[in-house]
N, C-alpha and C. Protein backbone atom coordinates (compact mmCIF):
# COMPACT_ATOMS: atom_id res chain seq x y z
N UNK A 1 11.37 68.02 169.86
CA UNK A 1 12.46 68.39 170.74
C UNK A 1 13.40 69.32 169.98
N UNK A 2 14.08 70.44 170.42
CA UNK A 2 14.34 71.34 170.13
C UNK A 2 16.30 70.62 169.98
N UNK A 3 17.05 71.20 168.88
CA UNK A 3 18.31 70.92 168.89
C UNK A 3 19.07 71.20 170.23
N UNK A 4 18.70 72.29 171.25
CA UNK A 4 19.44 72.98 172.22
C UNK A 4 19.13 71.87 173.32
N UNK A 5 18.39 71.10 173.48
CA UNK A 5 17.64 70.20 174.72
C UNK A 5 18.52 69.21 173.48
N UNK A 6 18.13 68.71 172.67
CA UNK A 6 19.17 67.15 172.19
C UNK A 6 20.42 67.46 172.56
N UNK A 7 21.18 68.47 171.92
CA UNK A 7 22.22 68.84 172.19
C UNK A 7 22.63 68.87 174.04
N UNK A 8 21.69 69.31 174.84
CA UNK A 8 21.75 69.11 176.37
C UNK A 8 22.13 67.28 176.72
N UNK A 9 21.07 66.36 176.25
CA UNK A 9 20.57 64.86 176.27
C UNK A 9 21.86 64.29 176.04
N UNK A 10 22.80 64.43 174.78
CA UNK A 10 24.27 64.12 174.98
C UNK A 10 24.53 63.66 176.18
N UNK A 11 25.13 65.07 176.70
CA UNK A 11 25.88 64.94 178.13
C UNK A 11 25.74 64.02 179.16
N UNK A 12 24.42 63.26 179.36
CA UNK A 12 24.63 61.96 179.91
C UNK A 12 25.24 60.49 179.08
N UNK A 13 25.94 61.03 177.92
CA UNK A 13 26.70 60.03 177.46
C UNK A 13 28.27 59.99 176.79
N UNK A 14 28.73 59.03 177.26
CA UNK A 14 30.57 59.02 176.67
C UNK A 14 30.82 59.50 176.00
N UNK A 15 29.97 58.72 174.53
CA UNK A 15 30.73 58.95 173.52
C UNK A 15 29.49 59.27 172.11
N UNK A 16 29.78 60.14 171.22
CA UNK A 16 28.82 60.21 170.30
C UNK A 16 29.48 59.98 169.12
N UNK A 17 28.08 59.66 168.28
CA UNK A 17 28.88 59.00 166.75
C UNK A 17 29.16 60.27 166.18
N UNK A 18 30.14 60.50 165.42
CA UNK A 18 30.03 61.77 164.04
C UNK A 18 30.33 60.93 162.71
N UNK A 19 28.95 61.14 162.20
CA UNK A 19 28.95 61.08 160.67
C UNK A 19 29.54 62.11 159.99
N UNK A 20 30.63 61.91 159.09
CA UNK A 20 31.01 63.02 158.16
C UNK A 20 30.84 62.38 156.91
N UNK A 21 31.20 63.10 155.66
CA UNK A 21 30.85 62.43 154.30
C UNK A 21 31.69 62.70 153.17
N UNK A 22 32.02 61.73 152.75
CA UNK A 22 32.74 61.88 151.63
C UNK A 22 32.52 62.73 150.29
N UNK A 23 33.47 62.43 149.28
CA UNK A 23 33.30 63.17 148.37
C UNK A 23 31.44 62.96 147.73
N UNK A 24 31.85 61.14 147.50
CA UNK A 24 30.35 60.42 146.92
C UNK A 24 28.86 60.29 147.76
N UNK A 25 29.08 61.06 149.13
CA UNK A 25 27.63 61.17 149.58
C UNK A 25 27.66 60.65 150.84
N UNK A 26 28.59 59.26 150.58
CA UNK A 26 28.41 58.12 151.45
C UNK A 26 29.11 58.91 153.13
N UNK A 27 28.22 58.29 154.22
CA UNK A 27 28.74 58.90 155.64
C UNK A 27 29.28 57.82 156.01
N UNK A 28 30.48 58.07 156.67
CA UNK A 28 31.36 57.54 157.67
C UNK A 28 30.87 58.08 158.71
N UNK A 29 30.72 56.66 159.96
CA UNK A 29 30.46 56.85 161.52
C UNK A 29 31.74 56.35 162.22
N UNK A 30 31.71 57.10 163.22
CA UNK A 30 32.89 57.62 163.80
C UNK A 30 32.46 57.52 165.51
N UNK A 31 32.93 56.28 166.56
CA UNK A 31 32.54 56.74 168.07
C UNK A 31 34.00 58.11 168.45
N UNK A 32 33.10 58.91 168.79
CA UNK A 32 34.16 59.44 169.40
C UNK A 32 33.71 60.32 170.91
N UNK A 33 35.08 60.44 171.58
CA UNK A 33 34.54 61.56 172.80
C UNK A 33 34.37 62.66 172.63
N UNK A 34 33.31 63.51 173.55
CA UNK A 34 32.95 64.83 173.09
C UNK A 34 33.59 65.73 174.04
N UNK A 35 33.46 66.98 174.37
CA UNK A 35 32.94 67.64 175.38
C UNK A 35 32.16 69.23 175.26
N UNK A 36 31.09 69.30 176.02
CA UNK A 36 30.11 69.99 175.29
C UNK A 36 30.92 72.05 176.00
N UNK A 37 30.70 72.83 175.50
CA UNK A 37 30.82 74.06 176.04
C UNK A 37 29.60 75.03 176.70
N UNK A 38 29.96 74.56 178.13
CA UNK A 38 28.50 75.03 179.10
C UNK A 38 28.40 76.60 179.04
N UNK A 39 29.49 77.44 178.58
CA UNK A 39 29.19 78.96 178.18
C UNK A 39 28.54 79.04 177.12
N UNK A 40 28.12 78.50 176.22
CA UNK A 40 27.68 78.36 174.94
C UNK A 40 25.98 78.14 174.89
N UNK A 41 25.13 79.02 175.38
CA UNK A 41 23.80 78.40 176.01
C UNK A 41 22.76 78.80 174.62
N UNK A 42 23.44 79.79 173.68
CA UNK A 42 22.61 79.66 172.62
C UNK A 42 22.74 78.80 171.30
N UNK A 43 23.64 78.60 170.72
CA UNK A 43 24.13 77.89 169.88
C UNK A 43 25.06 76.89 170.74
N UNK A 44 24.66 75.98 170.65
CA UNK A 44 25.27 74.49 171.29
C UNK A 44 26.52 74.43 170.40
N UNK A 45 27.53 73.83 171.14
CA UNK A 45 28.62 73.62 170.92
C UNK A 45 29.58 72.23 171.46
N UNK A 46 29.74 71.19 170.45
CA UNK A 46 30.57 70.23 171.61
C UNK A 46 32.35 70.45 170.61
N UNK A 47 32.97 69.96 171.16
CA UNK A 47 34.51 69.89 170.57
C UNK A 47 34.82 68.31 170.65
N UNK A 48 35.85 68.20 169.68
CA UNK A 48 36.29 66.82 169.12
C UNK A 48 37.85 67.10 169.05
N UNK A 49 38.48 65.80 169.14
CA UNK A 49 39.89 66.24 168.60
C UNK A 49 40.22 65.00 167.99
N UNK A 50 41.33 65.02 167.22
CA UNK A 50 41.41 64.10 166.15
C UNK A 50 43.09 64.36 165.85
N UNK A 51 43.88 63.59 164.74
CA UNK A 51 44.47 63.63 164.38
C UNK A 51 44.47 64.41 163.20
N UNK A 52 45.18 65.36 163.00
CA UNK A 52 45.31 66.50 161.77
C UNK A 52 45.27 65.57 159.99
N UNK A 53 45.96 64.47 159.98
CA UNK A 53 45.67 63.67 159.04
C UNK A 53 44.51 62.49 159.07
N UNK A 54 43.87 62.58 159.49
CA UNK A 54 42.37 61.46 159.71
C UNK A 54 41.77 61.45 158.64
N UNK A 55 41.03 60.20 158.56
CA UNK A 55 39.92 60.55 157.66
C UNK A 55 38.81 61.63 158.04
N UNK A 56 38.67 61.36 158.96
CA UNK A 56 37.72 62.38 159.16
C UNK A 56 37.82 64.16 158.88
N UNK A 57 39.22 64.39 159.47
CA UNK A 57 39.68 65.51 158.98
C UNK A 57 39.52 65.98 157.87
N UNK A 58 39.98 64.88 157.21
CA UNK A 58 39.69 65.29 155.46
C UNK A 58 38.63 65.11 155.05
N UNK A 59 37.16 64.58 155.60
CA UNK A 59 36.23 64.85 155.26
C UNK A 59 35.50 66.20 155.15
N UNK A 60 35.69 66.66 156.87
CA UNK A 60 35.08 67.53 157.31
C UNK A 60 36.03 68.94 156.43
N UNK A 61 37.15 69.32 156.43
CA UNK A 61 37.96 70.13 155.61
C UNK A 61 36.54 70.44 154.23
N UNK A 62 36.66 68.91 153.46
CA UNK A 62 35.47 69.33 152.14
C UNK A 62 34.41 70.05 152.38
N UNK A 63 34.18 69.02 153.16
CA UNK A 63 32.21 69.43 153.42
C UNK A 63 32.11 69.44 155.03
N UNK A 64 31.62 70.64 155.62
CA UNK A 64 31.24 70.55 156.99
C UNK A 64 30.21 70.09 157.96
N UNK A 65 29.08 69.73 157.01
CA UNK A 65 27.89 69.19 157.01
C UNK A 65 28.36 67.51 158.07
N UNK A 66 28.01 67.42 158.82
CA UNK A 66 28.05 66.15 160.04
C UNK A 66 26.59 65.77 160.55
N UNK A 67 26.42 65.12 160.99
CA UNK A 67 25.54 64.44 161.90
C UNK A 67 25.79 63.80 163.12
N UNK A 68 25.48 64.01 164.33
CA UNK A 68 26.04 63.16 165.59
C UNK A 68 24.67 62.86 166.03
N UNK A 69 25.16 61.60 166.88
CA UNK A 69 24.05 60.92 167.41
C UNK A 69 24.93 59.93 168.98
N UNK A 70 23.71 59.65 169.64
CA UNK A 70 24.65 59.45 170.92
C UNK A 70 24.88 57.85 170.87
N UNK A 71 26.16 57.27 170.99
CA UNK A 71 26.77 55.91 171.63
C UNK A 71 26.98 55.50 171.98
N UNK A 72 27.62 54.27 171.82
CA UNK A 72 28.20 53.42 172.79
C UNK A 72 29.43 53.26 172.76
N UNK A 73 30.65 52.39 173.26
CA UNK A 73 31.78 52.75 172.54
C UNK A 73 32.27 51.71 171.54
N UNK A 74 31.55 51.30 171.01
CA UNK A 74 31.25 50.39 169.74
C UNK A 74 30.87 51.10 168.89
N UNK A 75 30.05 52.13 169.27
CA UNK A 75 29.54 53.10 167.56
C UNK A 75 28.17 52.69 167.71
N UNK A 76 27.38 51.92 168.34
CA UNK A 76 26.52 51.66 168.10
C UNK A 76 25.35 52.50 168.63
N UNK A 77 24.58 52.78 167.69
CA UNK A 77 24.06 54.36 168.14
C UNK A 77 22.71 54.22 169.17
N UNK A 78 22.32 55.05 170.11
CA UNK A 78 21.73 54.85 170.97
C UNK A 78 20.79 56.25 170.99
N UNK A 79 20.55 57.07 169.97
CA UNK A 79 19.60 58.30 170.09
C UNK A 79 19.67 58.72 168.58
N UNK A 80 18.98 59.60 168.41
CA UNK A 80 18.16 60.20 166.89
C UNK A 80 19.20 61.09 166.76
N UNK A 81 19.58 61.50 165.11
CA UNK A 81 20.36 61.66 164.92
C UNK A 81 20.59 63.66 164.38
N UNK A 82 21.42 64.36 164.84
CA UNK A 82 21.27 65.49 165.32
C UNK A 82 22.27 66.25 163.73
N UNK A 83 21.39 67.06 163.02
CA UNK A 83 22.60 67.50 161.87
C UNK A 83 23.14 68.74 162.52
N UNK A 84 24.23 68.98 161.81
CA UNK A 84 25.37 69.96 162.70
C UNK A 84 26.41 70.60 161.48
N UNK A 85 26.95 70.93 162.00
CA UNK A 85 28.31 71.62 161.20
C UNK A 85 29.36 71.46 162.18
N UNK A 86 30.49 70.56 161.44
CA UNK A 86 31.44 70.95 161.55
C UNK A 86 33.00 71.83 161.27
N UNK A 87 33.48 72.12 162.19
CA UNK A 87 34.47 73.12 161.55
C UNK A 87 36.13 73.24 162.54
N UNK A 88 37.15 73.51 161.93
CA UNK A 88 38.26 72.93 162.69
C UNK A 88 38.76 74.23 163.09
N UNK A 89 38.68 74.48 164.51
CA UNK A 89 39.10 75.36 165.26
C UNK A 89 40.36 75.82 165.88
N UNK A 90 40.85 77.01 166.14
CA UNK A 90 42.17 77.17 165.93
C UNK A 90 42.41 78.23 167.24
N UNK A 91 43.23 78.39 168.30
CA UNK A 91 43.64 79.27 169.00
C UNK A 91 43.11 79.30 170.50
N UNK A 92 42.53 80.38 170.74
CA UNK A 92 41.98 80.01 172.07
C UNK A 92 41.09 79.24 171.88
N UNK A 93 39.98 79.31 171.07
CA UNK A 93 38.72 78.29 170.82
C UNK A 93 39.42 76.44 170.99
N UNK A 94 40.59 76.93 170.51
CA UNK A 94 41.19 75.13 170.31
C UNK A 94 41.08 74.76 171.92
N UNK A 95 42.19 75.66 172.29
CA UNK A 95 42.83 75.16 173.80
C UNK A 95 41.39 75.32 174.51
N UNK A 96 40.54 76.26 174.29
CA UNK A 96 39.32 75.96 175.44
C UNK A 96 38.55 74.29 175.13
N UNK A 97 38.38 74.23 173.57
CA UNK A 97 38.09 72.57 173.50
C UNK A 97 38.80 71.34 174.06
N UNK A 98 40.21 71.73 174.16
CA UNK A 98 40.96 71.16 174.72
C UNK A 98 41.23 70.81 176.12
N UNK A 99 40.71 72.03 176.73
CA UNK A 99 40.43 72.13 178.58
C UNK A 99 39.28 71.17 178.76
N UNK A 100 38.26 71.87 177.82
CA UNK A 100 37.08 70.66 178.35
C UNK A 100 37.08 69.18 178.15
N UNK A 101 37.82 68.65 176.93
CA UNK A 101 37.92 67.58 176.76
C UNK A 101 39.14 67.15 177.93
N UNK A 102 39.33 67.42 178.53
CA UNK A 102 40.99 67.05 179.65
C UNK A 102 40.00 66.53 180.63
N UNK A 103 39.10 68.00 181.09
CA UNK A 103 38.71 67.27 182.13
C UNK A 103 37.44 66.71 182.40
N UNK A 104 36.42 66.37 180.89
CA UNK A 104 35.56 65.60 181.11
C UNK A 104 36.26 64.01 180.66
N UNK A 105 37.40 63.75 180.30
CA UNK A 105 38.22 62.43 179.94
C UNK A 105 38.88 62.07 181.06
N UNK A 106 39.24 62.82 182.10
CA UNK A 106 40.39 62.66 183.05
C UNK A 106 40.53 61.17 183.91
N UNK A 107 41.27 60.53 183.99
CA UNK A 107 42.58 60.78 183.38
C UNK A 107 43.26 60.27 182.21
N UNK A 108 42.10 59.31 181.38
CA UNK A 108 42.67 58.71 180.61
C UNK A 108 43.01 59.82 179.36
N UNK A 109 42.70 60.82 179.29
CA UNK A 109 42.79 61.56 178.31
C UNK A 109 44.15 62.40 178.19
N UNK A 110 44.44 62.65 179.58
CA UNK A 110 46.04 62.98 179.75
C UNK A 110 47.19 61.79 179.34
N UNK A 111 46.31 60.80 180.16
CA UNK A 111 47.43 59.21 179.56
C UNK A 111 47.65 59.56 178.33
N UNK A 112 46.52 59.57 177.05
CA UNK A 112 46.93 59.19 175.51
C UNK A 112 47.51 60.84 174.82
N UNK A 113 47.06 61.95 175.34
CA UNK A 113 48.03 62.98 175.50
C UNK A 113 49.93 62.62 175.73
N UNK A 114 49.80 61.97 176.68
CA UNK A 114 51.70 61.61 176.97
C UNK A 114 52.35 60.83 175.60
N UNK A 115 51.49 59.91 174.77
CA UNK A 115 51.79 58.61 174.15
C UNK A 115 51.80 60.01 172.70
N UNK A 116 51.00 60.51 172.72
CA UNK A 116 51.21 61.65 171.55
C UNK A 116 52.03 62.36 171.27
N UNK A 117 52.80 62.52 172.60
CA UNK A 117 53.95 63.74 172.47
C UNK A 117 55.38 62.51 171.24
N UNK A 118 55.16 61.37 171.37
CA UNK A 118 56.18 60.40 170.95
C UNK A 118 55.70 60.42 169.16
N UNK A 119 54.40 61.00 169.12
CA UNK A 119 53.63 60.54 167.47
C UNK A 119 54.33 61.64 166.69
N UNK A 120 54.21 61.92 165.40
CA UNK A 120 54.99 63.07 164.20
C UNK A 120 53.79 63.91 163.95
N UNK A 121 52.46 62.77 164.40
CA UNK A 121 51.11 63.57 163.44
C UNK A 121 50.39 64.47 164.42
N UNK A 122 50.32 65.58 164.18
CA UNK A 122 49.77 66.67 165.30
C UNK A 122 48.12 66.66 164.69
N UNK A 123 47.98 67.19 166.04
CA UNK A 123 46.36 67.42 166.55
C UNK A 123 45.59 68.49 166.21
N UNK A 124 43.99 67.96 165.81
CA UNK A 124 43.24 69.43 165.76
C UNK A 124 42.58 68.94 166.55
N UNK A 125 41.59 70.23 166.75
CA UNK A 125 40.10 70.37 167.70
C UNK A 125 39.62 71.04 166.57
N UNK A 126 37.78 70.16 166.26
CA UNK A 126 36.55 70.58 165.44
C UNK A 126 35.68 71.25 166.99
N UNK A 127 35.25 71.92 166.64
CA UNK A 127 33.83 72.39 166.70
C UNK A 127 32.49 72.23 166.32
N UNK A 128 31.47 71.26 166.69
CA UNK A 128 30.41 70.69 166.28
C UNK A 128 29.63 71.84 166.82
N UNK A 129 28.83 72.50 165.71
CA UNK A 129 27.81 73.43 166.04
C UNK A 129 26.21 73.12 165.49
N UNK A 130 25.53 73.19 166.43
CA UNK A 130 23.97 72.68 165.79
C UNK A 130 23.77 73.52 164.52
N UNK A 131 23.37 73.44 163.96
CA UNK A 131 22.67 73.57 162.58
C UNK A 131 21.21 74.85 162.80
């Protein structure tokens, strides 16, 4: 199976794991929500958003090298596992990750949007690109 068809297979699910990795090798799994970019038909593309201070952030910052695989919202993984690159996106690329994630979350995604505006720690959007 080709990365562009796994990368398709996602989309019938919530949430996917992202493995990122530390300094020592070791991967951290991560459930998180995606949303994939349907203009994007040659190089697959999903977006993530996170807190600017995360662990994960600071993983992916080191090393961009990730792995996602599809979940549950336990983390518990439910498909073969897809290597990728990640990378933290900035400008229009952000806000378009940001559109898609609004309205494949809606509405709970606007809810925890409102509860953010009250937080100090601001937000990125990654870019998960197949490999």
């Amino acid at each position: 199976m080709s990365t562009a068809s796994t990368f398709d297979a996602l989309q019938s699910n919530k949430y996917v794991s992202l493995e990122s990795f530390r300094k020592t090798g070791v991967g951290v799994r991560t459930p998180i929500w995606f949303a994939a970019d349907p203009a994007d038909a040659t190089r697959k593309t999903l977006y993530i958003y996170s807190t600017a201070d995360s662990g994960k952030a600071k993983r992916i910052r080191r090393n961009s090298r990730v792995r996602i695989a599809a979940c549950d919202i336990r983390g518990r993984v439910l498909g073969d596992w897809i290597e990728a690159r990640g990378e933290i996106v900035a400008g229009e690329e952000a806000r378009r990750g940001m559109r898609l994630l609004n309205a494949r979350y809606k509405p709970w995604k606007q809810l925890l949007d409102f509860f953010s505006k009250f937080s100090r720690r601001g937000r990125i959007v990654f870019a998960v690109r197949s490999v």
